[in-house]
C-alpha atoms as a PDB file:
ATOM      1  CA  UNK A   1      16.565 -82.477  42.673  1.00  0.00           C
ATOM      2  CA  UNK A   2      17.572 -81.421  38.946  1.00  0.00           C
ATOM      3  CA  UNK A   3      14.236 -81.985  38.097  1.00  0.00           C
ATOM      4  CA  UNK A   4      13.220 -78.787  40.715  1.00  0.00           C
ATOM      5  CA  UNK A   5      15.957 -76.830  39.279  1.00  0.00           C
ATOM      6  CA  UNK A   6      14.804 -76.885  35.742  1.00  0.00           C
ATOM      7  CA  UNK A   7      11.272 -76.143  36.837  1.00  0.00           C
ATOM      8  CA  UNK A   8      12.475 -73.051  38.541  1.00  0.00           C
ATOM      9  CA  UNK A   9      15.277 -72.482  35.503  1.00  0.00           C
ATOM     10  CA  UNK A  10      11.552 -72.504  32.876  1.00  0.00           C
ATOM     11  CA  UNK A  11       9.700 -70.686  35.640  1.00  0.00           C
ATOM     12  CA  UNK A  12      11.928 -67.610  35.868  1.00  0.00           C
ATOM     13  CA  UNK A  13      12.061 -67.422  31.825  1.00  0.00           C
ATOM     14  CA  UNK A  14       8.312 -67.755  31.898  1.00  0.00           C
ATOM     15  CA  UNK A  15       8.255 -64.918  33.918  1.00  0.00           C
ATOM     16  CA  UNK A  16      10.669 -62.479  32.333  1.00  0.00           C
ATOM     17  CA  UNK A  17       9.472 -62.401  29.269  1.00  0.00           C
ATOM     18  CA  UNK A  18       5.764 -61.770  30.523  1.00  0.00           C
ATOM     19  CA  UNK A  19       7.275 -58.798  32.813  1.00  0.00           C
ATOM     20  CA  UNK A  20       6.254 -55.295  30.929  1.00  0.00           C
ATOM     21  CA  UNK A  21       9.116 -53.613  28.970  1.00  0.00           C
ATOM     22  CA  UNK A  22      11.223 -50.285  29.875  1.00  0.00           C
ATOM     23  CA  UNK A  23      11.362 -49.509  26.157  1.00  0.00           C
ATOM     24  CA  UNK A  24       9.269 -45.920  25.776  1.00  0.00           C
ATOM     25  CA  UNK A  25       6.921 -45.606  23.283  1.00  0.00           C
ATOM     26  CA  UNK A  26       7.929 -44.238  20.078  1.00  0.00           C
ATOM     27  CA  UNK A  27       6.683 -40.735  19.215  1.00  0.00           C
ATOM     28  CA  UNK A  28       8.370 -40.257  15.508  1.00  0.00           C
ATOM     29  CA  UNK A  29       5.799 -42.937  13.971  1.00  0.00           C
ATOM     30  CA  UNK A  30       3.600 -40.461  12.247  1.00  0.00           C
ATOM     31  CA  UNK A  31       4.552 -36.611  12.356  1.00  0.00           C
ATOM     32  CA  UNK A  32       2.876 -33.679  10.671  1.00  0.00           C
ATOM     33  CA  UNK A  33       2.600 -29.775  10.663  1.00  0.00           C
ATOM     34  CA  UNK A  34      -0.739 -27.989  11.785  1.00  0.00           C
ATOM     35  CA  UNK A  35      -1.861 -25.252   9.111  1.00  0.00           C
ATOM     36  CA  UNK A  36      -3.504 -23.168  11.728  1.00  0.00           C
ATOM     37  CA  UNK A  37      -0.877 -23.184  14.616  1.00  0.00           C
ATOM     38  CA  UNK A  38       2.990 -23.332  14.859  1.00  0.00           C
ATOM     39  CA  UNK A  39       2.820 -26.774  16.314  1.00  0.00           C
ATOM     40  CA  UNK A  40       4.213 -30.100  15.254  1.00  0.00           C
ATOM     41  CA  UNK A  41       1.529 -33.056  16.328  1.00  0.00           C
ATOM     42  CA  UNK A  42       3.645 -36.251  17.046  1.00  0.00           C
ATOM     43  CA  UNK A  43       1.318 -39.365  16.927  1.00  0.00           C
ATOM     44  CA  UNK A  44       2.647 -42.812  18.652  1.00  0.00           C
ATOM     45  CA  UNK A  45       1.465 -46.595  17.808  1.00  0.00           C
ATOM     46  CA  UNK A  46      -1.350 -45.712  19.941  1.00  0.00           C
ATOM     47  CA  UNK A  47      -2.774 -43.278  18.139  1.00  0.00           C
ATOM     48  CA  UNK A  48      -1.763 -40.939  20.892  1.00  0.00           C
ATOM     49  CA  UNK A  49      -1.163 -37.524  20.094  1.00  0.00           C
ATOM     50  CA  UNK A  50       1.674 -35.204  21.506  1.00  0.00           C
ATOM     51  CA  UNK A  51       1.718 -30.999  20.456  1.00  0.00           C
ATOM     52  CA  UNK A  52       5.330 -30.142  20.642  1.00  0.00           C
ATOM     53  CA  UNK A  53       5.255 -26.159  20.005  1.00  0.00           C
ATOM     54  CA  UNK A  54       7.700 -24.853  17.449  1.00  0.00           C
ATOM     55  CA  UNK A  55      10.333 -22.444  16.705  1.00  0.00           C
ATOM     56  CA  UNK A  56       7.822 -19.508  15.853  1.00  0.00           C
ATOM     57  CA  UNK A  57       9.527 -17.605  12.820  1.00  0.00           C
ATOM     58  CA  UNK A  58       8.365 -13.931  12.248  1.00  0.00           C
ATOM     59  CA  UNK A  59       8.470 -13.750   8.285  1.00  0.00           C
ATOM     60  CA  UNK A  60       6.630 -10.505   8.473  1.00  0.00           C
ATOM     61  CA  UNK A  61       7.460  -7.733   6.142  1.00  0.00           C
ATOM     62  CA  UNK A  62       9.486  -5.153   7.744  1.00  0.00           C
ATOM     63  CA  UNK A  63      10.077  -1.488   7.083  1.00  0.00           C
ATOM     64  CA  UNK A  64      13.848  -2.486   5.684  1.00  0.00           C
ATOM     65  CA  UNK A  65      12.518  -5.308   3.762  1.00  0.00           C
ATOM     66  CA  UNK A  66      10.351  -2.821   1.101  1.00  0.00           C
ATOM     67  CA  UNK A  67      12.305  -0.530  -0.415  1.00  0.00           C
ATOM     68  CA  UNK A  68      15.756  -2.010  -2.868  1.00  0.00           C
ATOM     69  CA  UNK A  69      19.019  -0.189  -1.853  1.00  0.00           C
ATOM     70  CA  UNK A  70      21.055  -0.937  -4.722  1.00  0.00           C
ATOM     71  CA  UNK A  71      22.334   2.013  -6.306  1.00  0.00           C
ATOM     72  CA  UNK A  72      21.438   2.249 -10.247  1.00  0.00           C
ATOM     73  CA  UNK A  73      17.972  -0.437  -9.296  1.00  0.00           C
ATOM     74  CA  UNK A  74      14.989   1.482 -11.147  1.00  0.00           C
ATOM     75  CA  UNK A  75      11.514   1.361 -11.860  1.00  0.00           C
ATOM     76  CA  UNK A  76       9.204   2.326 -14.868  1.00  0.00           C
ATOM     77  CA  UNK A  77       5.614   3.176 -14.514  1.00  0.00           C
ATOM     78  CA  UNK A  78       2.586   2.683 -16.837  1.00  0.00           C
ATOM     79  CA  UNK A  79      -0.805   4.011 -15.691  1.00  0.00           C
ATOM     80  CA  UNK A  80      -4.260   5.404 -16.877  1.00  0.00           C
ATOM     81  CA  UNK A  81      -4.374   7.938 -19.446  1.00  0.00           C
ATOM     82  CA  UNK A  82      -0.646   7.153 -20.960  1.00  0.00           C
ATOM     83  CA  UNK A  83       0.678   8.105 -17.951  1.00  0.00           C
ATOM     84  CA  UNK A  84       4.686   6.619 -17.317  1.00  0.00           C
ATOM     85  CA  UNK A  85       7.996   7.249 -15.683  1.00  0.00           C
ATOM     86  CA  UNK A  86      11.211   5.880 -14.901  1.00  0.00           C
ATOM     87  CA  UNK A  87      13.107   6.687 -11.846  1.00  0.00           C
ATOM     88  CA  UNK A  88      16.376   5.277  -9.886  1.00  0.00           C
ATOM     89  CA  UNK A  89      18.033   4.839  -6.865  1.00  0.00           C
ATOM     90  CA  UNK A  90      21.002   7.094  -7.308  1.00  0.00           C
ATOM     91  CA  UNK A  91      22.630   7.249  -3.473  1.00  0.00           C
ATOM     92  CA  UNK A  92      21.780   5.370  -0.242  1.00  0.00           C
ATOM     93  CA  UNK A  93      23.244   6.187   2.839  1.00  0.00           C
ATOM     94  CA  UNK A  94      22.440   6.102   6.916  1.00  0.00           C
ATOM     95  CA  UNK A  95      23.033   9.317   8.880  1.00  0.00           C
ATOM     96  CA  UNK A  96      22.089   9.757  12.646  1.00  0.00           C
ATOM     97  CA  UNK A  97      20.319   6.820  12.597  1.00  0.00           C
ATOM     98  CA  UNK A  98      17.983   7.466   9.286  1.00  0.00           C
ATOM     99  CA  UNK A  99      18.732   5.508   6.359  1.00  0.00           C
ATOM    100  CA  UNK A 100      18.025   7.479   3.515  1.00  0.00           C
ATOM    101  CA  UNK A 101      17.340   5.925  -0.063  1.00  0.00           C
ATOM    102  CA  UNK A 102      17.594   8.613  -2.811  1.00  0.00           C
ATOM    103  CA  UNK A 103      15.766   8.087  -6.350  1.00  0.00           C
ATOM    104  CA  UNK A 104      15.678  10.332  -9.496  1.00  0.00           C
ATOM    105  CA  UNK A 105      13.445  10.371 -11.934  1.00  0.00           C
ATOM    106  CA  UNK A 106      11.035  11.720 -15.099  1.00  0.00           C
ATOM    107  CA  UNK A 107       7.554  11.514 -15.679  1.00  0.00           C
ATOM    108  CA  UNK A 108       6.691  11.444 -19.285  1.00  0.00           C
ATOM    109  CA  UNK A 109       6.018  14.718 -20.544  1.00  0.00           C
ATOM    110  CA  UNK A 110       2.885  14.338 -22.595  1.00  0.00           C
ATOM    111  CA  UNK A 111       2.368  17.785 -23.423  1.00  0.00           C
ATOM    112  CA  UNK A 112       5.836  17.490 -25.317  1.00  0.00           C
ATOM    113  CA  UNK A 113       7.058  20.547 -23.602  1.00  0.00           C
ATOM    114  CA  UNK A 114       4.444  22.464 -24.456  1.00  0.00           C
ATOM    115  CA  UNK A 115       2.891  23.003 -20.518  1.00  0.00           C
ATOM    116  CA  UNK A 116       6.704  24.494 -19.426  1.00  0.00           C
ATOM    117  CA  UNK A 117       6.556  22.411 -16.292  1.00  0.00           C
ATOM    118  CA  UNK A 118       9.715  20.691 -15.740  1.00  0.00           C
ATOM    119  CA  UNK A 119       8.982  17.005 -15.188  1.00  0.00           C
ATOM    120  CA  UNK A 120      12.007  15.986 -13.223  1.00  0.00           C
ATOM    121  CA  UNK A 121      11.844  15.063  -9.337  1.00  0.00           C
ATOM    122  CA  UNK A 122      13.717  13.950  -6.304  1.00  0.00           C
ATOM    123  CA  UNK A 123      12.410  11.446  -3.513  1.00  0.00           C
ATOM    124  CA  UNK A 124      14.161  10.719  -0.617  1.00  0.00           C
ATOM    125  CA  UNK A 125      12.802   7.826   1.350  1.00  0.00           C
ATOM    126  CA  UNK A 126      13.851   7.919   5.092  1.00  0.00           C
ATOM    127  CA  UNK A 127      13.259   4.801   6.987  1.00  0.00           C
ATOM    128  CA  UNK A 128      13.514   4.717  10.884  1.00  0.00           C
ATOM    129  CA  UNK A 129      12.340   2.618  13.682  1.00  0.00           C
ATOM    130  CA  UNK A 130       9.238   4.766  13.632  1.00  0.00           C
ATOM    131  CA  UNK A 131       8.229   4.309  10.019  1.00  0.00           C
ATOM    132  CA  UNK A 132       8.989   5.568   6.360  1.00  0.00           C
ATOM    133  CA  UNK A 133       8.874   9.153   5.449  1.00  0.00           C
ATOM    134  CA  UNK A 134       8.675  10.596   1.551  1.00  0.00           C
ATOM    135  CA  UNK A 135      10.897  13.998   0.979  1.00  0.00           C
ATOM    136  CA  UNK A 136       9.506  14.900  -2.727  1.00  0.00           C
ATOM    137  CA  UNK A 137      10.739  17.866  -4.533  1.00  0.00           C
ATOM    138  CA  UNK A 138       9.930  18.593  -8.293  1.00  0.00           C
ATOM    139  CA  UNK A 139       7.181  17.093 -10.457  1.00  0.00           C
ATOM    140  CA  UNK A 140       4.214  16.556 -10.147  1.00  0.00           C
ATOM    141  CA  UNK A 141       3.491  19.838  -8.494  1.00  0.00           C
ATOM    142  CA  UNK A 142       1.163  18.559  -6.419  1.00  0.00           C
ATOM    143  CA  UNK A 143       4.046  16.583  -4.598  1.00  0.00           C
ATOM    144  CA  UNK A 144       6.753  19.032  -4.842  1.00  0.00           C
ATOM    145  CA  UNK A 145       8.297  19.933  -1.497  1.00  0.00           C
ATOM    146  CA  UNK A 146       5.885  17.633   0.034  1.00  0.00           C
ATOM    147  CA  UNK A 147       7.237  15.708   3.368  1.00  0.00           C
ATOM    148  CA  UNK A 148       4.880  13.203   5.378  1.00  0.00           C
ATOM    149  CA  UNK A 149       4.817   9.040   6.205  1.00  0.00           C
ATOM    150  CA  UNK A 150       4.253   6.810   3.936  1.00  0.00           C
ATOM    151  CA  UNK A 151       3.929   4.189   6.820  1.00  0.00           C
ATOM    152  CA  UNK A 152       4.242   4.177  10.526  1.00  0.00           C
ATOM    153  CA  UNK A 153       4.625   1.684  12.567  1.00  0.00           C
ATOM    154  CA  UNK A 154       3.549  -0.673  14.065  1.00  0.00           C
ATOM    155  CA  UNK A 155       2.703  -2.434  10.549  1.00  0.00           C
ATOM    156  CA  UNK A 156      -1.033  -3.893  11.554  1.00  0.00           C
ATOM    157  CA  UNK A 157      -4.479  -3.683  10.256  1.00  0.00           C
ATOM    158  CA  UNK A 158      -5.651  -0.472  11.996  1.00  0.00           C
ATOM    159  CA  UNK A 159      -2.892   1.378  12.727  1.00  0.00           C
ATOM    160  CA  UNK A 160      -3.268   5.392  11.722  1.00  0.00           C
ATOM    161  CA  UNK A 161      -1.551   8.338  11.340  1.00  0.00           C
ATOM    162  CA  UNK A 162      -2.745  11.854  10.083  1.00  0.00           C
ATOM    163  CA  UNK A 163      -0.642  14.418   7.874  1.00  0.00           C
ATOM    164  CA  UNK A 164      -0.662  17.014   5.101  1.00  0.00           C
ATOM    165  CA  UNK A 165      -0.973  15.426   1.461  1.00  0.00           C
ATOM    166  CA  UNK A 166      -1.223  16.690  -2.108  1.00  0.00           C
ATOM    167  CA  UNK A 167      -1.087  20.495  -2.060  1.00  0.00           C
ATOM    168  CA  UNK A 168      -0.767  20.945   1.589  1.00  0.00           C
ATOM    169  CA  UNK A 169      -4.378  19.275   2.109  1.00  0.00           C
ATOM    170  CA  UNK A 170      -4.864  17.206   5.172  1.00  0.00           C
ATOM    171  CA  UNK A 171      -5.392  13.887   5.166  1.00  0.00           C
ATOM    172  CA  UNK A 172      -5.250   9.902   7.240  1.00  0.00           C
ATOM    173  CA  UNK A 173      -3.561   7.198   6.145  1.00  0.00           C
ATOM    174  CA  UNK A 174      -4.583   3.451   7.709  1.00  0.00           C
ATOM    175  CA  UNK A 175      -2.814   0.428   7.009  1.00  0.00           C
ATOM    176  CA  UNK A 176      -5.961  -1.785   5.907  1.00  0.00           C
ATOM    177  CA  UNK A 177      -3.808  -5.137   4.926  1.00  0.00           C
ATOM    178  CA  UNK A 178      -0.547  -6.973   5.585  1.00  0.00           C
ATOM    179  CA  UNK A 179       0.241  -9.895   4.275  1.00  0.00           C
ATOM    180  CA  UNK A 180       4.070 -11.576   4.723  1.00  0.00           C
ATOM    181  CA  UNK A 181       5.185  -9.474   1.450  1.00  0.00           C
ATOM    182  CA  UNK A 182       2.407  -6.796   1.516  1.00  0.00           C
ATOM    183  CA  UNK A 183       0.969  -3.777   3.112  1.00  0.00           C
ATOM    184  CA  UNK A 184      -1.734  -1.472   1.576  1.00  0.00           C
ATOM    185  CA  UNK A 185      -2.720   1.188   2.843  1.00  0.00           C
ATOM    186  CA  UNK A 186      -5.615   3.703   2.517  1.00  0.00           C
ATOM    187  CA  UNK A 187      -5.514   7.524   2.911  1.00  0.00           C
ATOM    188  CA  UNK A 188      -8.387   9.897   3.245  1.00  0.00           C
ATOM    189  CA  UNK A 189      -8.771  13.772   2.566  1.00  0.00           C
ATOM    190  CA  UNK A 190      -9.936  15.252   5.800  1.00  0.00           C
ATOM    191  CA  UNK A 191      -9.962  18.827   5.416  1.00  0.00           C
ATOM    192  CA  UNK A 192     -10.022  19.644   1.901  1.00  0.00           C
ATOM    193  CA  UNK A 193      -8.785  22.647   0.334  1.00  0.00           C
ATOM    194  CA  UNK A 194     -10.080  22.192  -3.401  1.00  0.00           C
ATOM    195  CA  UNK A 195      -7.188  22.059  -5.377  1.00  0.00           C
ATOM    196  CA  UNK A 196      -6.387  18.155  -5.596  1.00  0.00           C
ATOM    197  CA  UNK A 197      -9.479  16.443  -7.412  1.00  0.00           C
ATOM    198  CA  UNK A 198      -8.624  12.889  -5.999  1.00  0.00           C
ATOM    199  CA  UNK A 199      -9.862  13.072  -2.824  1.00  0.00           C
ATOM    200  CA  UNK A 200      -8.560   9.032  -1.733  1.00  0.00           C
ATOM    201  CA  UNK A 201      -5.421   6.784  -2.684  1.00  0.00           C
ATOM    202  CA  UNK A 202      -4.399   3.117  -2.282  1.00  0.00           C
ATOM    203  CA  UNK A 203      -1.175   2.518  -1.837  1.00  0.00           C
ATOM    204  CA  UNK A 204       0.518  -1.363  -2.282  1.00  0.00           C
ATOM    205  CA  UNK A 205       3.974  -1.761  -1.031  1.00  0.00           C
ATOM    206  CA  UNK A 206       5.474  -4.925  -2.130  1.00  0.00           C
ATOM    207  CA  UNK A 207       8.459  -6.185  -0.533  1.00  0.00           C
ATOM    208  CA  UNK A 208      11.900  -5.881  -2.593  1.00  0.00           C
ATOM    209  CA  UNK A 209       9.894  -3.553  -5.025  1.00  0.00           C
ATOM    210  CA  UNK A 210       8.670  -0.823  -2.914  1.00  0.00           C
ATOM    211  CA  UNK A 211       5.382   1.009  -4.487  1.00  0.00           C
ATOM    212  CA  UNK A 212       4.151  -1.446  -6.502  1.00  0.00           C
ATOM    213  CA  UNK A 213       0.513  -0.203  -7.025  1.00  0.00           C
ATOM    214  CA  UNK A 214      -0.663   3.344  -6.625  1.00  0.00           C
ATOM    215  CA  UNK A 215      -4.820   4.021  -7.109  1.00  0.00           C
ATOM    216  CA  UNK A 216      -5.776   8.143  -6.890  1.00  0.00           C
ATOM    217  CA  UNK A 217      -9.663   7.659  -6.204  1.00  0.00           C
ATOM    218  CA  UNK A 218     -12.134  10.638  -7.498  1.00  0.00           C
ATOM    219  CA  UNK A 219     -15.044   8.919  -6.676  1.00  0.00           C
ATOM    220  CA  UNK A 220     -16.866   5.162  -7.738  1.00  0.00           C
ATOM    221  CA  UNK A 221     -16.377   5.914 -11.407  1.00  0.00           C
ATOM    222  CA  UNK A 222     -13.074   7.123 -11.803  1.00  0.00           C
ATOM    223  CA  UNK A 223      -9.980   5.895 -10.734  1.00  0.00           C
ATOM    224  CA  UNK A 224      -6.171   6.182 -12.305  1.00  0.00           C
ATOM    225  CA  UNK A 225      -3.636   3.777 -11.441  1.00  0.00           C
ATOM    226  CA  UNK A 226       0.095   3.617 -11.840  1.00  0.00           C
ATOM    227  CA  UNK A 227       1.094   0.468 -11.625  1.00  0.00           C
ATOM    228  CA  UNK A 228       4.866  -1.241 -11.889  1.00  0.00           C
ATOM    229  CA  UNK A 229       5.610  -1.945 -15.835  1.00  0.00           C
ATOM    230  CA  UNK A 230       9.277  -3.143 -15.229  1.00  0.00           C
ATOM    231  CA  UNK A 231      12.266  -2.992 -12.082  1.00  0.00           C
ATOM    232  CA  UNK A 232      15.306  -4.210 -11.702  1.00  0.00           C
ATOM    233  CA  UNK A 233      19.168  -3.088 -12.090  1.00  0.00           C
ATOM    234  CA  UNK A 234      18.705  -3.323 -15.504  1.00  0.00           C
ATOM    235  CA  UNK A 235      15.222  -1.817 -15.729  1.00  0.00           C
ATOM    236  CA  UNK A 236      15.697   0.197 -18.610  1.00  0.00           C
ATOM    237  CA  UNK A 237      17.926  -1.958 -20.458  1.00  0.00           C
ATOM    238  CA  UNK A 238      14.697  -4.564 -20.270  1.00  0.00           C
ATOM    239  CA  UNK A 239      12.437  -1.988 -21.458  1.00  0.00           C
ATOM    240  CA  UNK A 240      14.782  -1.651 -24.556  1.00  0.00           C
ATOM    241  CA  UNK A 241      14.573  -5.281 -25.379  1.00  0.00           C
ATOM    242  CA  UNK A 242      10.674  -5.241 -25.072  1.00  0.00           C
ATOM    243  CA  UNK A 243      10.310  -2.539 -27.498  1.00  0.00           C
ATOM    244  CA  UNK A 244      12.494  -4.477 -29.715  1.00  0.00           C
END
């Protein structure tokens, strides 16, 4: 009789620990990101592989993001032919739903006074839902009293807008890249009236800096650029130290 019972006793052991387990596999053995998707691809014991989708974070530039609002944050510019000037956020404030972002500034006066122009301006960026608009008054005269988009949105490849441009002339701007920090943009005369001899620009807006790049096309061989030299609070207190 006890001889029965331990041969059932090592029978039911036997068979328990032959029985499959409840454990689940284990999906955190091997876990890495896809480049080309927003998906995390979990990869058991098994080699078996399990897409989990992610948290998709829009780090896309945004109208707000391109343009600095600190009051007293300025900019010099250096382009072709010795051109430069320095100009500065000197107010920032929303009203009826338009943020406006006011800068001052001087272009360098390379005729040393002789041409009588005054080379003072004002710009007044206004940024809405529906895109960023440039209010210039003063120098160059080409600009002054000059109101049209900078950018519309939506901010993709391909989006277009028409408007008058340098002396009144009519023109199209398309964004033709975005990246997570940049847009450029392209704009076109399209019904010239003779008095601006550029007849295409480039724009790049970088984010935190605003214009960064600015290219005035004539035609394949000649091209002027202004280009960011030095921005920050302190822009002009770095320029000192450089000359130094």
């Amino acid at each position: 009789m006890r001889k029965i019972i331990m041969f059932l006793v090592i029978f039911a052991v036997l068979i328990s620990g032959c029985s499959p387990s409840n454990k689940k596999d284990k999906l955190d053995v091997n876990v890495y990101k896809s480049n080309e998707s927003s998906k995390s691809i979990v990869v058991n014991e098994d080699n078996d592989e399990k897409v989990i989708e992610d948290d998709i974070v829009d780090d896309k530039i945004t109208l707000d993001k391109i343009f600095p609002d600190e009051i007293g944050f300025g900019w010099i510019y250096n382009g072709t032919l010795d051109y430069g000037r320095n100009e500065t956020i000197t107010k920032c404030y929303t009203e009826d739903g338009v943020k406006h972002i006011i800068i001052e500034g001087e272009e360098d006066d390379l005729s040393d006074g002789e041409s009588g122009q005054d080379p003072t301006f004002t710009k007044d960026f206004q940024i809405t839902d529906d895109g960023i608009k440039l209010s210039h008054k003063g120098s160059p005269v080409y600009l002054d009293n000059r109101e049209f988009y900078l950018l519309k949105t939506p901010i993709e490849v391909g989006n277009a807008w028409e408007h008058e441009w340098y002396y009144g002339a009519k023109a199209k701007t398309a964004i033709i890249d975005v990246t997570d920090t940049t847009v450029i943009t392209e704009t076109v005369i399209t019904e010239d009236n003779d008095e601006y001899y550029f007849k295409k620009a480039r724009t790049t807006f970088e984010q935190g800096k605003g214009i960064s790049t600015l290219e005035k096309i004539a035609d394949e061989d000649f091209t002027i650029t202004e280009k960011i030299y030095t921005f920050g609070k302190d822009y002009l207190k770095e320029e000192t130290n450089t000359e130094s």
